[in-house]
N, C-alpha and C. Protein backbone atom coordinates (compact mmCIF):
# COMPACT_ATOMS: atom_id res chain seq x y z
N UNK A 1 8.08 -10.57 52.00
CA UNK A 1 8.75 -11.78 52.41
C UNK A 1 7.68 -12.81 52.79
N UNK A 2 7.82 -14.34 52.40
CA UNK A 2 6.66 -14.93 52.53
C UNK A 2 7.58 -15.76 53.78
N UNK A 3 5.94 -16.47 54.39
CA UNK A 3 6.42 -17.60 55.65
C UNK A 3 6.77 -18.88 55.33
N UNK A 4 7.45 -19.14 54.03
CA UNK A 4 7.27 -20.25 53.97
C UNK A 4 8.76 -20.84 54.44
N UNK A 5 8.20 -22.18 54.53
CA UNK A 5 9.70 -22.94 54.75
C UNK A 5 10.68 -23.26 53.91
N UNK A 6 10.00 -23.71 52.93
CA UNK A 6 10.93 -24.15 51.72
C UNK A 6 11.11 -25.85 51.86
N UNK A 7 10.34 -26.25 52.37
CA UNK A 7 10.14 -28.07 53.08
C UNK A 7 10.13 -28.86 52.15
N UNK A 8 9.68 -28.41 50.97
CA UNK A 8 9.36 -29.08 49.63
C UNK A 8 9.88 -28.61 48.46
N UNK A 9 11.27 -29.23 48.42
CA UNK A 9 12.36 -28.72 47.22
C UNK A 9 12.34 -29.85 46.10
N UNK A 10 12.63 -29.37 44.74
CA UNK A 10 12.30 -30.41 43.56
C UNK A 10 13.86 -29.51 43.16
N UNK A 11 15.04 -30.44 42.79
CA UNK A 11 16.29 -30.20 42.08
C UNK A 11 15.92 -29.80 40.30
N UNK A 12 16.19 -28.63 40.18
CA UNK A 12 15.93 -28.33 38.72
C UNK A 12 16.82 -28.73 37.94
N UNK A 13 17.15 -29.70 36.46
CA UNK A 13 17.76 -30.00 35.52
C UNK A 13 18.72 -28.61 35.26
N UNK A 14 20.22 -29.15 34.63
CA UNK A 14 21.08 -27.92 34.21
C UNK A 14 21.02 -28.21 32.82
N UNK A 15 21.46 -27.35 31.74
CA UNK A 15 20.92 -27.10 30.70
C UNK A 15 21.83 -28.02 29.33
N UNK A 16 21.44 -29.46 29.94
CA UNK A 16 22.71 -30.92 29.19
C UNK A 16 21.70 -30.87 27.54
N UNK A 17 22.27 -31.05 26.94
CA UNK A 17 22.36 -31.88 25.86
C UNK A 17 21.33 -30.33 24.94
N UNK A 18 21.52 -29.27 25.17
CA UNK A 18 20.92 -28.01 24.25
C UNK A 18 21.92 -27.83 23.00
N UNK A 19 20.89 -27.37 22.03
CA UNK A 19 21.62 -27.42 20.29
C UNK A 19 20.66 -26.09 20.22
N UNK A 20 21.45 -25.37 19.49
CA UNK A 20 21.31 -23.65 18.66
C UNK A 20 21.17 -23.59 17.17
N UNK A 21 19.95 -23.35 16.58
CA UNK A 21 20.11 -23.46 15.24
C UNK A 21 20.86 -22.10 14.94
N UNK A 22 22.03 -21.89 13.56
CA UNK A 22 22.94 -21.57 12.97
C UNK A 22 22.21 -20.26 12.36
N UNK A 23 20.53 -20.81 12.05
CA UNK A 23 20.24 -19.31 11.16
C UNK A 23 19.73 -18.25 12.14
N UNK A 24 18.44 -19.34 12.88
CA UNK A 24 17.57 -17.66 13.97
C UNK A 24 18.25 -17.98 14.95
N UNK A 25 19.05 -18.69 15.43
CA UNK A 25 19.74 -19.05 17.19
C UNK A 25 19.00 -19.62 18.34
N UNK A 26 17.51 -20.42 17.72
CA UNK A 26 16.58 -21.08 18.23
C UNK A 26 17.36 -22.04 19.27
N UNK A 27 17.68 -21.82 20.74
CA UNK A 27 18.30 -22.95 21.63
C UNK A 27 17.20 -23.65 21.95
N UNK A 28 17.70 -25.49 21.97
CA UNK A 28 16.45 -26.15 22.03
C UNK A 28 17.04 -27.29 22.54
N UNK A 29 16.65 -28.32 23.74
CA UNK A 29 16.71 -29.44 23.60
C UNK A 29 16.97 -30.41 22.59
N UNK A 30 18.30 -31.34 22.91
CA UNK A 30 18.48 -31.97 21.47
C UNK A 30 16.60 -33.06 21.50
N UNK A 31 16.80 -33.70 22.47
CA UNK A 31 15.83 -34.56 23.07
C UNK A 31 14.41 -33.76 21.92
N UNK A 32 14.06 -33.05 22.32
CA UNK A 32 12.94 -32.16 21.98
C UNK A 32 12.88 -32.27 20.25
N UNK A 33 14.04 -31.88 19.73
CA UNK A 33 14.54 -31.72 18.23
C UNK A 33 14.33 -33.13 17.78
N UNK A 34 14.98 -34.13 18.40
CA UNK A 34 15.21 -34.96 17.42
C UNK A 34 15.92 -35.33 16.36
N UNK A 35 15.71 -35.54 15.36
CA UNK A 35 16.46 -35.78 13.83
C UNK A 35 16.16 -34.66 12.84
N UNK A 36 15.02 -33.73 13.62
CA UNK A 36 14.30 -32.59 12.29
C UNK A 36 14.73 -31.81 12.37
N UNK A 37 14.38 -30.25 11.65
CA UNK A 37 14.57 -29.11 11.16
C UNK A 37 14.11 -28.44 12.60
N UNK A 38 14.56 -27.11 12.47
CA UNK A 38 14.41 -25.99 13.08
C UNK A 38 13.07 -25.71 13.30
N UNK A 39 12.18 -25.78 14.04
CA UNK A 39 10.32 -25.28 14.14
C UNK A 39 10.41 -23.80 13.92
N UNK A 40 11.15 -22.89 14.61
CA UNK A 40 11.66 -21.75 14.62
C UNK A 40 11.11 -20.90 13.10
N UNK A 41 12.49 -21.50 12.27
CA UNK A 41 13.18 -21.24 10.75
C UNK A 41 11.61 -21.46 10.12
N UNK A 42 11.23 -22.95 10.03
CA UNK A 42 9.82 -23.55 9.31
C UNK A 42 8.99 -22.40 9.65
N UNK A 43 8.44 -22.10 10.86
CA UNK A 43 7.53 -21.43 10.96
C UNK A 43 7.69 -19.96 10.13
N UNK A 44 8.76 -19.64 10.53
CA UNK A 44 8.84 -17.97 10.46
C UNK A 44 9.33 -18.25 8.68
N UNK A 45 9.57 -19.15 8.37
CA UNK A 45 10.36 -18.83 7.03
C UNK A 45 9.91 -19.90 5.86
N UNK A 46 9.10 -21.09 6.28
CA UNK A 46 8.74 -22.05 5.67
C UNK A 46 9.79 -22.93 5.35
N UNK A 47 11.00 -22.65 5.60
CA UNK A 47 12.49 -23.65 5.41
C UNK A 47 12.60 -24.55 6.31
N UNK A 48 12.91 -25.76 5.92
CA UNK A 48 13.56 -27.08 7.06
C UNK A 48 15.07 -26.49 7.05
N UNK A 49 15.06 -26.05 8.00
CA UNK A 49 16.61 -25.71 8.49
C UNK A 49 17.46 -26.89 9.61
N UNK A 50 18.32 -27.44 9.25
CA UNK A 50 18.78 -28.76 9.98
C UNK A 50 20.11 -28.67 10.19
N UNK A 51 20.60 -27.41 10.26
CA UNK A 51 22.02 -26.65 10.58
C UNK A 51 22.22 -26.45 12.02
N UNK A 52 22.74 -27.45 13.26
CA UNK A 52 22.73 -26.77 14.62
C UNK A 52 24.04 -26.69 15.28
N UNK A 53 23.79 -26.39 16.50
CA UNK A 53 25.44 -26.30 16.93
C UNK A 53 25.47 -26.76 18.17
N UNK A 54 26.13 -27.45 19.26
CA UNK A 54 26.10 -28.45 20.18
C UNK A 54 26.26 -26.76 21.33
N UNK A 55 25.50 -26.71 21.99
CA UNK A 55 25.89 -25.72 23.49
C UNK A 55 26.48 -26.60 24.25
N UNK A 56 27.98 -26.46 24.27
CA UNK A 56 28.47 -26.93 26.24
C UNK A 56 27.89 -26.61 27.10
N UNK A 57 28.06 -27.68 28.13
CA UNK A 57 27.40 -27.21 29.61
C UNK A 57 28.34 -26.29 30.05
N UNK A 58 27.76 -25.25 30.83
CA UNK A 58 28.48 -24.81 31.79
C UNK A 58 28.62 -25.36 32.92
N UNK A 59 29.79 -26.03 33.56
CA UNK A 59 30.13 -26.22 34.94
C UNK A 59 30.29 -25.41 35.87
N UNK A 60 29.47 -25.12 36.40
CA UNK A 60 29.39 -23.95 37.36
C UNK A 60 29.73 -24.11 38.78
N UNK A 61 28.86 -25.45 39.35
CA UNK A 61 28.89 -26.18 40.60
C UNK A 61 27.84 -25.67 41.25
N UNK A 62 26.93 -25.62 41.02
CA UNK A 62 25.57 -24.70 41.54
C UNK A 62 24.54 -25.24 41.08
N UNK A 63 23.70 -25.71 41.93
CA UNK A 63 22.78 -26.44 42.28
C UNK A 63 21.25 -25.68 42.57
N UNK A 64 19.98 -25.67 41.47
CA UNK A 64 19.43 -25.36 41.65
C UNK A 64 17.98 -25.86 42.06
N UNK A 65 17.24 -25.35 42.74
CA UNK A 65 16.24 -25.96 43.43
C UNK A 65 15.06 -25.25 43.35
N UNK A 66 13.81 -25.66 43.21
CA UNK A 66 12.42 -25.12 43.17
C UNK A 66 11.66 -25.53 44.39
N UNK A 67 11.30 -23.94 44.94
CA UNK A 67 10.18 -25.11 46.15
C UNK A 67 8.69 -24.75 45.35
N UNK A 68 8.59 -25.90 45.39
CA UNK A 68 7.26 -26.48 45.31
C UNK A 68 6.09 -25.91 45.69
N UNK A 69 6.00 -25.68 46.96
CA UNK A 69 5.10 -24.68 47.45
C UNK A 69 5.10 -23.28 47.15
N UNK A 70 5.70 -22.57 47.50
CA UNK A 70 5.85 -20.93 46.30
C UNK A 70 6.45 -20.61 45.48
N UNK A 71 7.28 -21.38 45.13
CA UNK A 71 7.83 -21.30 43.88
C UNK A 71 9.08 -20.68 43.78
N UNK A 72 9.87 -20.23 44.72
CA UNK A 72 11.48 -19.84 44.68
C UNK A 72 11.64 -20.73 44.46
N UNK A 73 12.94 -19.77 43.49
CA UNK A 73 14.44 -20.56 43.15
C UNK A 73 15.53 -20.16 44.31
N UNK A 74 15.95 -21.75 44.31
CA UNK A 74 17.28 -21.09 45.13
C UNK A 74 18.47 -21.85 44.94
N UNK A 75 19.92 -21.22 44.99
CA UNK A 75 20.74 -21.91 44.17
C UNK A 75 21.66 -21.97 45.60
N UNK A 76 22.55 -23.26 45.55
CA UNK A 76 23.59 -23.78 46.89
C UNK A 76 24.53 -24.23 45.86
N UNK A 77 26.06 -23.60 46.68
CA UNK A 77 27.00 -24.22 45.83
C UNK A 77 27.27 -25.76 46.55
């Protein structure tokens, strides 16, 4: 068990706007993707694969947090 306080919390992002390519199931930031192919598929297969599928968020209501200083996670509804 460490001494810390936890004084220095950073709110971690929930998992908005993720796309799944259709062939290897590569989940990825749409942001990240862009307009292109699969890096995944290309790499492992040499194919531009541009087949994805929108992930819903889950609404959970849970709020997660990083401290900064050691590095727990800790989640508050």
């Amino acid at each position: 068990m460490t001494s810390c306080n936890h004084s220095n919390l950073v709110l971690l992002p929930g998992n908005k706007n993720r796309v799944r390519c259709r062939r290897c199931h590569l989940t990825i930031k749409a942001d990240e993707l862009g307009e292109r192919y699969c890096p995944e598929c290309f790499e492992m297969h040499g194919r531009k694969q541009y087949d994805f599928e929108e992930i819903p968020e889950k609404e959970t209501g849970i709020a997660r947090y990083r401290c900064e200083d050691c590095g727990v996670i800790i989640e508050s509804d």
